[in-house]
C-alpha atoms as a PDB file:
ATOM      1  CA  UNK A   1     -18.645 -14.038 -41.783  1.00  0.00           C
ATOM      2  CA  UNK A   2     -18.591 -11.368 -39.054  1.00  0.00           C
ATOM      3  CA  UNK A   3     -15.690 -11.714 -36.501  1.00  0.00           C
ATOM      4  CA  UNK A   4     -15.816 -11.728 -32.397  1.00  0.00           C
ATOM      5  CA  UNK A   5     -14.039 -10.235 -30.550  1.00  0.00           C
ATOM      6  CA  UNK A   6     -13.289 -11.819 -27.076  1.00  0.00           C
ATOM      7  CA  UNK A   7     -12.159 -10.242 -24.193  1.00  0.00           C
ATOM      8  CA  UNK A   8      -8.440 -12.032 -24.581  1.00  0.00           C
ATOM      9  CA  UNK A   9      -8.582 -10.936 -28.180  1.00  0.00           C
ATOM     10  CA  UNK A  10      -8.471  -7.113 -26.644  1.00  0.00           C
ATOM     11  CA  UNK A  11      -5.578  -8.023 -23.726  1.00  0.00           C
ATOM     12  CA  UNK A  12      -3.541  -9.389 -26.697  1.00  0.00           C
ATOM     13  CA  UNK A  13      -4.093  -6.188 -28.628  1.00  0.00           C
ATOM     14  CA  UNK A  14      -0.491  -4.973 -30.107  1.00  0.00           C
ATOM     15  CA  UNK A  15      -1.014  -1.642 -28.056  1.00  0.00           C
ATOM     16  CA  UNK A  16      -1.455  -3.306 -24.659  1.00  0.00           C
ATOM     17  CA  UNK A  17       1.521  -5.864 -24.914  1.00  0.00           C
ATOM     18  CA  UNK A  18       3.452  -2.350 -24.976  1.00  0.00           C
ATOM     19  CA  UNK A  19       1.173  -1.104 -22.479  1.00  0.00           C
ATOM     20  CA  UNK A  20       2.216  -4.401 -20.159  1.00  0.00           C
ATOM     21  CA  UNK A  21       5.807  -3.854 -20.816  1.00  0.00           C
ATOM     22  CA  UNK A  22       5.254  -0.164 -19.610  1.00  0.00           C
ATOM     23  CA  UNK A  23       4.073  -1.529 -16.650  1.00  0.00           C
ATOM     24  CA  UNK A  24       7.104  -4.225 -15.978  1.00  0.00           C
ATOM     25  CA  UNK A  25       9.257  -1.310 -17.110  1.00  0.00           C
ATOM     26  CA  UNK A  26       7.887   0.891 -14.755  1.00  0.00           C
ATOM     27  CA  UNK A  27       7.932  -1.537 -11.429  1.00  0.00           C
ATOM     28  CA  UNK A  28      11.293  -2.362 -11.881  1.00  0.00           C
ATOM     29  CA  UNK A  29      12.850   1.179 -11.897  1.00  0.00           C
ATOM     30  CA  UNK A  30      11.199   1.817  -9.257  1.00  0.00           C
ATOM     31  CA  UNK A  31      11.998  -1.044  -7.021  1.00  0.00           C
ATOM     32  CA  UNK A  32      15.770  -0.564  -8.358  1.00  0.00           C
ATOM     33  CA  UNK A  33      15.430   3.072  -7.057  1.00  0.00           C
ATOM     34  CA  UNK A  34      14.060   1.825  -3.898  1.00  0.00           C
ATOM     35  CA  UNK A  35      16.264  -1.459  -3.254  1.00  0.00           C
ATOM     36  CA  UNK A  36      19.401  -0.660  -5.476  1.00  0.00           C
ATOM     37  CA  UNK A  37      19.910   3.104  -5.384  1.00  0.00           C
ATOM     38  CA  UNK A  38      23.341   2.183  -6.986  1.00  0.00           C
ATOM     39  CA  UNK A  39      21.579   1.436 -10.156  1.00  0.00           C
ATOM     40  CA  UNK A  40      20.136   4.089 -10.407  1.00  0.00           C
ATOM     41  CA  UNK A  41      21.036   5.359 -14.202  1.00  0.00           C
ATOM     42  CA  UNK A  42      19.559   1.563 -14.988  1.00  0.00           C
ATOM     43  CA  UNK A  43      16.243   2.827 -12.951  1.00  0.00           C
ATOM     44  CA  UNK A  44      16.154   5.670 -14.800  1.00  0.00           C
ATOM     45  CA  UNK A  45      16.619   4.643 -18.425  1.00  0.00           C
ATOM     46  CA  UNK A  46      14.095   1.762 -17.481  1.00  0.00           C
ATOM     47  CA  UNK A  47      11.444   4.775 -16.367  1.00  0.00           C
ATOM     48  CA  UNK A  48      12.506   7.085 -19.635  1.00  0.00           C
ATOM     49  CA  UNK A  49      11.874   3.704 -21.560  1.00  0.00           C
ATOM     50  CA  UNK A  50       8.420   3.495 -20.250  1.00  0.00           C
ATOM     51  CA  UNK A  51       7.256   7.255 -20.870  1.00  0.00           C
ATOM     52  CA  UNK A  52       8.510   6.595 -24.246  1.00  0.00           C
ATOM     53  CA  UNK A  53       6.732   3.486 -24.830  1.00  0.00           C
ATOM     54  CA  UNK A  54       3.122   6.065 -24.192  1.00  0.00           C
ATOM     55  CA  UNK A  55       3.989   7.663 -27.623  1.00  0.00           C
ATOM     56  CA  UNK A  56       3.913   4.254 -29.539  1.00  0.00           C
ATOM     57  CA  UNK A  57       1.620   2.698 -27.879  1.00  0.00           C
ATOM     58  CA  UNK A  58      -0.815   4.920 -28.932  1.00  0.00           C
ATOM     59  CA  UNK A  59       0.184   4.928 -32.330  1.00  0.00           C
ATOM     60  CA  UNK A  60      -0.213   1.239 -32.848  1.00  0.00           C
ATOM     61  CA  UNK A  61      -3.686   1.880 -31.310  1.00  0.00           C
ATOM     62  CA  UNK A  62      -4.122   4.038 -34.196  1.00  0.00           C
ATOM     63  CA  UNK A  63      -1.988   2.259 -36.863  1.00  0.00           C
ATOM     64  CA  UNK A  64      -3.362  -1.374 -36.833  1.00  0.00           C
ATOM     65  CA  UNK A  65      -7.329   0.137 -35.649  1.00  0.00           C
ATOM     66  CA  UNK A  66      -6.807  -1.140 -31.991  1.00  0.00           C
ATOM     67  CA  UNK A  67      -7.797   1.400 -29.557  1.00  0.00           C
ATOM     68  CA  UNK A  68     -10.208   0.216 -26.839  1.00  0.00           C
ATOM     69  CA  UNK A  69     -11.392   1.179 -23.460  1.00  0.00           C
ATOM     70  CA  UNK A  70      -8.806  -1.136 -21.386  1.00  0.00           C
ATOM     71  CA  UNK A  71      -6.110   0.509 -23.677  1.00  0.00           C
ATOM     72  CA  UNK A  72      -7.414   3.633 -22.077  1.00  0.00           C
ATOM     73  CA  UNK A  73      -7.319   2.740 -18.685  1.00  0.00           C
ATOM     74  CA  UNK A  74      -4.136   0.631 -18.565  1.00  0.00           C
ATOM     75  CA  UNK A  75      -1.693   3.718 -20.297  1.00  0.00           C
ATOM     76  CA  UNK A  76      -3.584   6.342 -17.696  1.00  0.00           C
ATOM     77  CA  UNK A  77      -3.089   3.911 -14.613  1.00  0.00           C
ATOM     78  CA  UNK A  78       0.390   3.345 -15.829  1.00  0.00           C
ATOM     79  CA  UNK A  79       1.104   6.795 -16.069  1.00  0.00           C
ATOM     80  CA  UNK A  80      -0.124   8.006 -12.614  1.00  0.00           C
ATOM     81  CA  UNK A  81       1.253   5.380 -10.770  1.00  0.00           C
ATOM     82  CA  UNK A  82       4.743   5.958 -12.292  1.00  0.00           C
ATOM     83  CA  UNK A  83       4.571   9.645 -11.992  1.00  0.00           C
ATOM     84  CA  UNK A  84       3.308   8.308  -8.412  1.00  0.00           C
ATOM     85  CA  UNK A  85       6.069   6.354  -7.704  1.00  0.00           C
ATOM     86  CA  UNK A  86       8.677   8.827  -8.510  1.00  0.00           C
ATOM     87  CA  UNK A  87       7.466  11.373  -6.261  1.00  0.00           C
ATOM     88  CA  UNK A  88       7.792   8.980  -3.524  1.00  0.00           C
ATOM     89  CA  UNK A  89      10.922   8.141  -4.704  1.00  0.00           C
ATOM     90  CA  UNK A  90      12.245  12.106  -4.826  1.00  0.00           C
ATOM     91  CA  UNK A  91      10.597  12.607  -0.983  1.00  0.00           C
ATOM     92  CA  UNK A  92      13.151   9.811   0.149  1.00  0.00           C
ATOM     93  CA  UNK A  93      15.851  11.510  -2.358  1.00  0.00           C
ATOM     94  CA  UNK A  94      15.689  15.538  -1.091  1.00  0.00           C
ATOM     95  CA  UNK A  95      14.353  14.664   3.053  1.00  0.00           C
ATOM     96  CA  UNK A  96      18.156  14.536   4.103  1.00  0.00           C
ATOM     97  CA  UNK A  97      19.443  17.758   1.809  1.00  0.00           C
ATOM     98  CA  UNK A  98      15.931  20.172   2.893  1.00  0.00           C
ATOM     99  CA  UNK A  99      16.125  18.892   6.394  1.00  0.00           C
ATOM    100  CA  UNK A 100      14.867  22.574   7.808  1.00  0.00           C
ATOM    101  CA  UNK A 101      12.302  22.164   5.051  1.00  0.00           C
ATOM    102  CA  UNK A 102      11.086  18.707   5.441  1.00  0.00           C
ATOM    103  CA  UNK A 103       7.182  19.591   6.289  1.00  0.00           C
ATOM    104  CA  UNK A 104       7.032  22.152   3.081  1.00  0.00           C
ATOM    105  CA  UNK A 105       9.169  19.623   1.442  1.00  0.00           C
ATOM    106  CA  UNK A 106       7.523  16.604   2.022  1.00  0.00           C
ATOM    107  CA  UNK A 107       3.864  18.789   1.990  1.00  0.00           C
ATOM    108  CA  UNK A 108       4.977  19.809  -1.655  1.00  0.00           C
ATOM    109  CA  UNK A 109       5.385  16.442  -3.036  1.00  0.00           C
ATOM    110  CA  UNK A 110       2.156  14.658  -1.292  1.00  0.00           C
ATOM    111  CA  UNK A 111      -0.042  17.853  -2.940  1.00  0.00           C
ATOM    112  CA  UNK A 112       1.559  17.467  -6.392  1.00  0.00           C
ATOM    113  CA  UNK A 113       0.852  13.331  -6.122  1.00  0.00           C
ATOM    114  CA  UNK A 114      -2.245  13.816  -5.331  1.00  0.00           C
ATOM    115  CA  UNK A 115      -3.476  16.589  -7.321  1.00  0.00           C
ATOM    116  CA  UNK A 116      -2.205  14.279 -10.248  1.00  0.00           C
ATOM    117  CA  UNK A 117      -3.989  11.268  -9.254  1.00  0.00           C
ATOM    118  CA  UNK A 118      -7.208  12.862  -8.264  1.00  0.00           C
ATOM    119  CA  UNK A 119      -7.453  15.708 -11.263  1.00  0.00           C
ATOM    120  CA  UNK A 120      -7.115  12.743 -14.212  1.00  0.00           C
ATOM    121  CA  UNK A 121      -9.667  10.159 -12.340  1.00  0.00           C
ATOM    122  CA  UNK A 122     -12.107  13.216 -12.213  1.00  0.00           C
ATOM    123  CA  UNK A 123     -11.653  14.064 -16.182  1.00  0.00           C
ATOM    124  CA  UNK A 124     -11.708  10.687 -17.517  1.00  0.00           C
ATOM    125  CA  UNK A 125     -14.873   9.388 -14.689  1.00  0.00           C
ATOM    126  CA  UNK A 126     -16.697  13.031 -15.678  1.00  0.00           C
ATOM    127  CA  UNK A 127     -15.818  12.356 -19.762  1.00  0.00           C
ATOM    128  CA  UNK A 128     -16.795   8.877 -19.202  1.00  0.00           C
ATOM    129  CA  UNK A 129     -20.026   9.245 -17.542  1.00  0.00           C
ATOM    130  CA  UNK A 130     -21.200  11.457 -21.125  1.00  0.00           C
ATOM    131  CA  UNK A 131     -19.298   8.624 -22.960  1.00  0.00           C
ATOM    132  CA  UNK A 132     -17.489  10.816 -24.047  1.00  0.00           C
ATOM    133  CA  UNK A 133     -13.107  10.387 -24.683  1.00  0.00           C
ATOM    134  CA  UNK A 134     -11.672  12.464 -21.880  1.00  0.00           C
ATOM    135  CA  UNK A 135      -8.968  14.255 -24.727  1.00  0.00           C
ATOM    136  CA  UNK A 136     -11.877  15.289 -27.154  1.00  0.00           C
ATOM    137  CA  UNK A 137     -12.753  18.211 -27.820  1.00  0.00           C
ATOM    138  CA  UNK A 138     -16.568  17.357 -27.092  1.00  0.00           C
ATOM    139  CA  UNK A 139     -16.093  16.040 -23.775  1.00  0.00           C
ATOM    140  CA  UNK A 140     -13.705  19.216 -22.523  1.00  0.00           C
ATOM    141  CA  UNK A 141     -16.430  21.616 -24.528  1.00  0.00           C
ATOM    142  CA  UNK A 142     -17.567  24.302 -21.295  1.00  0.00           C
ATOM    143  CA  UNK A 143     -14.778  23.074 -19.113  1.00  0.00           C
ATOM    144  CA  UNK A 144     -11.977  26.262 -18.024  1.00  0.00           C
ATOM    145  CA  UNK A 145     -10.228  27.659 -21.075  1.00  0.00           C
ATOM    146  CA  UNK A 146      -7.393  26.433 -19.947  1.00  0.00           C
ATOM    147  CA  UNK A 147      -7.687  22.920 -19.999  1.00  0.00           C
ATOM    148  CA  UNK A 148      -9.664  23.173 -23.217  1.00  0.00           C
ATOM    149  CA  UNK A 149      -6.472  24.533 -25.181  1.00  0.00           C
ATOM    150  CA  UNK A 150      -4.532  21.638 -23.146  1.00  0.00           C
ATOM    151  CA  UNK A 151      -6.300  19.218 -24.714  1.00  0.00           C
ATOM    152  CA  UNK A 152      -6.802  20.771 -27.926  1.00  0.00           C
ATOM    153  CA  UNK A 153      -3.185  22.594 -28.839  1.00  0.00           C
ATOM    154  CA  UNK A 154      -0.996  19.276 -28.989  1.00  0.00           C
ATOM    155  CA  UNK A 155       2.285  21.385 -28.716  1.00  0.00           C
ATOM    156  CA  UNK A 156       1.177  22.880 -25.645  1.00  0.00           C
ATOM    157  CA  UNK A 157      -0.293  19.424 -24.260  1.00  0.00           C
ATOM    158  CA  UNK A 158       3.188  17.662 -25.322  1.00  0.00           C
ATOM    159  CA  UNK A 159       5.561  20.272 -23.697  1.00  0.00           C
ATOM    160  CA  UNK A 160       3.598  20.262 -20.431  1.00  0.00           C
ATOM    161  CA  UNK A 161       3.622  16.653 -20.023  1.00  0.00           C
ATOM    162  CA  UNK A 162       7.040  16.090 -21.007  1.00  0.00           C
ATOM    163  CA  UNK A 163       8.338  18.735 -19.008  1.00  0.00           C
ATOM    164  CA  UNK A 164       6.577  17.579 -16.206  1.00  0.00           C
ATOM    165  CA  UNK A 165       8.145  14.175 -16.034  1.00  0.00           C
ATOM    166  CA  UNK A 166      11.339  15.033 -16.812  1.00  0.00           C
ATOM    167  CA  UNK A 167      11.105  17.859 -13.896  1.00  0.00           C
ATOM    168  CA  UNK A 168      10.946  14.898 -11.145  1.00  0.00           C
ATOM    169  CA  UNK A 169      13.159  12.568 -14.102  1.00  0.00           C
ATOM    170  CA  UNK A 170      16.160  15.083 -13.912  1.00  0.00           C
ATOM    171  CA  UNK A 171      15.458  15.769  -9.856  1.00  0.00           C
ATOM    172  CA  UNK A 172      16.206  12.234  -9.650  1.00  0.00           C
ATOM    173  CA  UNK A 173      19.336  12.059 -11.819  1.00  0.00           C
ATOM    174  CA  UNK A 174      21.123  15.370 -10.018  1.00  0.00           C
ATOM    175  CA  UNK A 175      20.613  13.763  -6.864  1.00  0.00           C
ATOM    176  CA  UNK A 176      23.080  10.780  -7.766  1.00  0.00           C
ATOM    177  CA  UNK A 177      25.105  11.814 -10.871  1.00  0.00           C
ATOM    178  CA  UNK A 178      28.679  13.052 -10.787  1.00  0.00           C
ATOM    179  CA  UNK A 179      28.293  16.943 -10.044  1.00  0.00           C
ATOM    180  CA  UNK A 180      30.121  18.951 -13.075  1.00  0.00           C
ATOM    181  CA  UNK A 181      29.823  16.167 -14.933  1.00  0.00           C
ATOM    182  CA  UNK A 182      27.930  16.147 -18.464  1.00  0.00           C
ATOM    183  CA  UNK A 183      24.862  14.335 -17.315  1.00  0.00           C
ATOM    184  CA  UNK A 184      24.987  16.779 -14.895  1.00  0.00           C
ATOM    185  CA  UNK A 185      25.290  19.898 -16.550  1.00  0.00           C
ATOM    186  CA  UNK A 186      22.809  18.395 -19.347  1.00  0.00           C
ATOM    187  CA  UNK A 187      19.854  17.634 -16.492  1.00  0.00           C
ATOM    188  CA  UNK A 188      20.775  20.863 -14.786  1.00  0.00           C
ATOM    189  CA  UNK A 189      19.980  23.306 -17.864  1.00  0.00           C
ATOM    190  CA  UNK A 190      17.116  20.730 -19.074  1.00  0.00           C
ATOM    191  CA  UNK A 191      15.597  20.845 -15.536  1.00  0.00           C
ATOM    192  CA  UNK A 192      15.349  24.560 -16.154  1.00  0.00           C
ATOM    193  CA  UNK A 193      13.804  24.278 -19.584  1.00  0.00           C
ATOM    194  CA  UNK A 194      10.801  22.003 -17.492  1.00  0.00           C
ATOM    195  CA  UNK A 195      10.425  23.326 -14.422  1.00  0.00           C
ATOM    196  CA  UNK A 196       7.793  26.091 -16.569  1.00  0.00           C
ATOM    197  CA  UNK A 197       6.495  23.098 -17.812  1.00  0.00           C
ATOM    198  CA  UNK A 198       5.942  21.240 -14.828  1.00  0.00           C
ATOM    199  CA  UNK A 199       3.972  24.369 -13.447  1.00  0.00           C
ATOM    200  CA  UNK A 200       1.778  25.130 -15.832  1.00  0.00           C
ATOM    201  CA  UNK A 201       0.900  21.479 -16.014  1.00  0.00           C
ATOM    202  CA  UNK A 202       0.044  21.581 -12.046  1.00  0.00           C
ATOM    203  CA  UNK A 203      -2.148  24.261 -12.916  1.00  0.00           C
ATOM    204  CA  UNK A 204      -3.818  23.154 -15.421  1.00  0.00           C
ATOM    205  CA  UNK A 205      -4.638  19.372 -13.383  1.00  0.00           C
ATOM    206  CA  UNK A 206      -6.059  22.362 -10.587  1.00  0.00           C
ATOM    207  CA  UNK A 207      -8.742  23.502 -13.104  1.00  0.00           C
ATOM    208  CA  UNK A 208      -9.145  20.005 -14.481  1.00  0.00           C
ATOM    209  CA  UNK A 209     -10.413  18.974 -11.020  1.00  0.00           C
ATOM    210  CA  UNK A 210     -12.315  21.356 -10.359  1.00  0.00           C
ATOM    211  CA  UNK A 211     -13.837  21.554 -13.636  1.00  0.00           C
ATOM    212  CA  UNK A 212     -14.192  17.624 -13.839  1.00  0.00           C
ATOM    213  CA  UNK A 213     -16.278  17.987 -10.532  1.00  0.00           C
ATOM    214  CA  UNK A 214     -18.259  20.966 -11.670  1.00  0.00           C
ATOM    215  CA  UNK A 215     -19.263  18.604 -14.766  1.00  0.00           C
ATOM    216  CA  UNK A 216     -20.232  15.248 -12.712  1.00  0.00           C
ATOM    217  CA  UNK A 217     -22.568  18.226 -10.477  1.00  0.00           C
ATOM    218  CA  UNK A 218     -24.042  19.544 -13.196  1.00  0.00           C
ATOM    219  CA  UNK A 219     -24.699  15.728 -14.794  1.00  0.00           C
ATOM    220  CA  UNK A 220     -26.567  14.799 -11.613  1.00  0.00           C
ATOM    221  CA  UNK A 221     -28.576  17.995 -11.632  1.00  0.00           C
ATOM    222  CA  UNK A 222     -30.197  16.903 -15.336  1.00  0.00           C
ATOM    223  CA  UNK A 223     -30.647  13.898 -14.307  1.00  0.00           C
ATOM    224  CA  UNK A 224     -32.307  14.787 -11.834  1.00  0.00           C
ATOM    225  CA  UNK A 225     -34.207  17.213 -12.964  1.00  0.00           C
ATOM    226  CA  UNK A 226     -35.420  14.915 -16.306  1.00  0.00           C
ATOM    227  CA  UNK A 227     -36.770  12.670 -13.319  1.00  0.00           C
ATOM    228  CA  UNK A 228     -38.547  15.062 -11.894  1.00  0.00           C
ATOM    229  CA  UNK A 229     -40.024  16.684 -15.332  1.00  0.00           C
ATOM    230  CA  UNK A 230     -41.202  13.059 -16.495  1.00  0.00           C
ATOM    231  CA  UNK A 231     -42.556  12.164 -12.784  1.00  0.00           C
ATOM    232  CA  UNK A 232     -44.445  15.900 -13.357  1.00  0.00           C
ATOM    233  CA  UNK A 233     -45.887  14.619 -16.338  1.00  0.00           C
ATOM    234  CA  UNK A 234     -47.164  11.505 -15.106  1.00  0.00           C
ATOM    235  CA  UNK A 235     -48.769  13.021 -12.321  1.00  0.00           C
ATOM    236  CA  UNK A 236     -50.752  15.109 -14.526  1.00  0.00           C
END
């Protein structure tokens, strides 16, 4: 007897009840950060706890044979929003320290939030539109070197996106823990071991956008074009 699958039977799938606690997770650091600055090493394990929760979400996906489109969406939307967030958060954090910086300042963290946002929508809407999974190594096949070997070397892929988050993570932390202290010192010489990170990875979501647009282009061009051939060959 063949089973169905309903659409509730995918919302309850083991990966997205992780995926929904990423999201509570993520809210409430961020409102905590926002409302109750004074908890902010609560706000902070609460967003680490989140990130986390990506890695295993993913492999229950893979585990128990649960991986599905709203998966998909959900752990991207959760990601950029909370990588989102805490830029927002850091432009509050820094305005009063850069204050004869506060247009490059505040310029800097708008381009890198939206560069985020904009550069993943365009890779998984370009992948998507060939039906294609936007990590694969078919759907990044033509695309700029550069985000071909980010998708396809998983060192290089996990060290960029790590270091990225815990770039603005430890920004965060040195802005309200006890300077000298060890949680200090620790997200001082970690924030240098990211901030290469967190570069490349800005570079690499520069040729992903362009590239991802360059794709969707070149999409609408065949289709066209297969219009016009068959609308050729009916004429004649």
């Amino acid at each position: 007897m063949t089973t169905i699958t309903t659409a509730r039977d995918v919302a309850l799938f083991v990966p997205n009840l992780i995926g929904y606690a990423r999201v509570f997770a993520t809210l409430l650091s961020l409102i905590l950060m926002i409302a109750a600055p004074h908890q902010w090493l609560l706000a902070i394990i609460l967003y680490i706890c989140s990130f986390v929760g990506d890695l295993f979400d993913g492999m229950a996906a893979r585990k128990l044979n649960q991986c599905s489109t709203f998966g998909g969406l959900l752990d991207m939307v959760t990601d950029r929003c909370a990588t989102l967030g805490l830029l927002f958060v850091l432009m509050g954090e820094y305005d009063i320290k850069f204050t004869e910086y506060t247009t490059i300042y505040k310029l800097l963290i708008s381009t890198l939030g939206i560069l985020d946002i904009s550069s993943h929508w365009c890779q998984m809407y370009s992948t998507a539109a060939l039906q294609l999974h936007h990590k694969s190594s078919e759907g990044n096949k033509g695309r700029f070197i550069l985000v071909q070997w980010y998708y396809d070397v998983y060192l290089f892929f996990g060290y960029c996106c790590v270091a990225a988050e815990f770039t603005y993570i430890c920004l965060y932390v040195l802005n309200h823990a006890v300077e000298d202290g060890i949680l200090y010192k620790v997200c001082y010489n970690l924030l240098l071991v990211c901030i290469p990170g967190c570069a490349t990875k800005n570079i690499v979501n520069l040729f992903q956008l362009s590239s991802a647009c360059a794709v969707v282009a070149q999409h609408d061009a065949n289709v066209r074009n297969d219009i016009n051939s068959k609308d050729k060959t009916k004429s004649s």
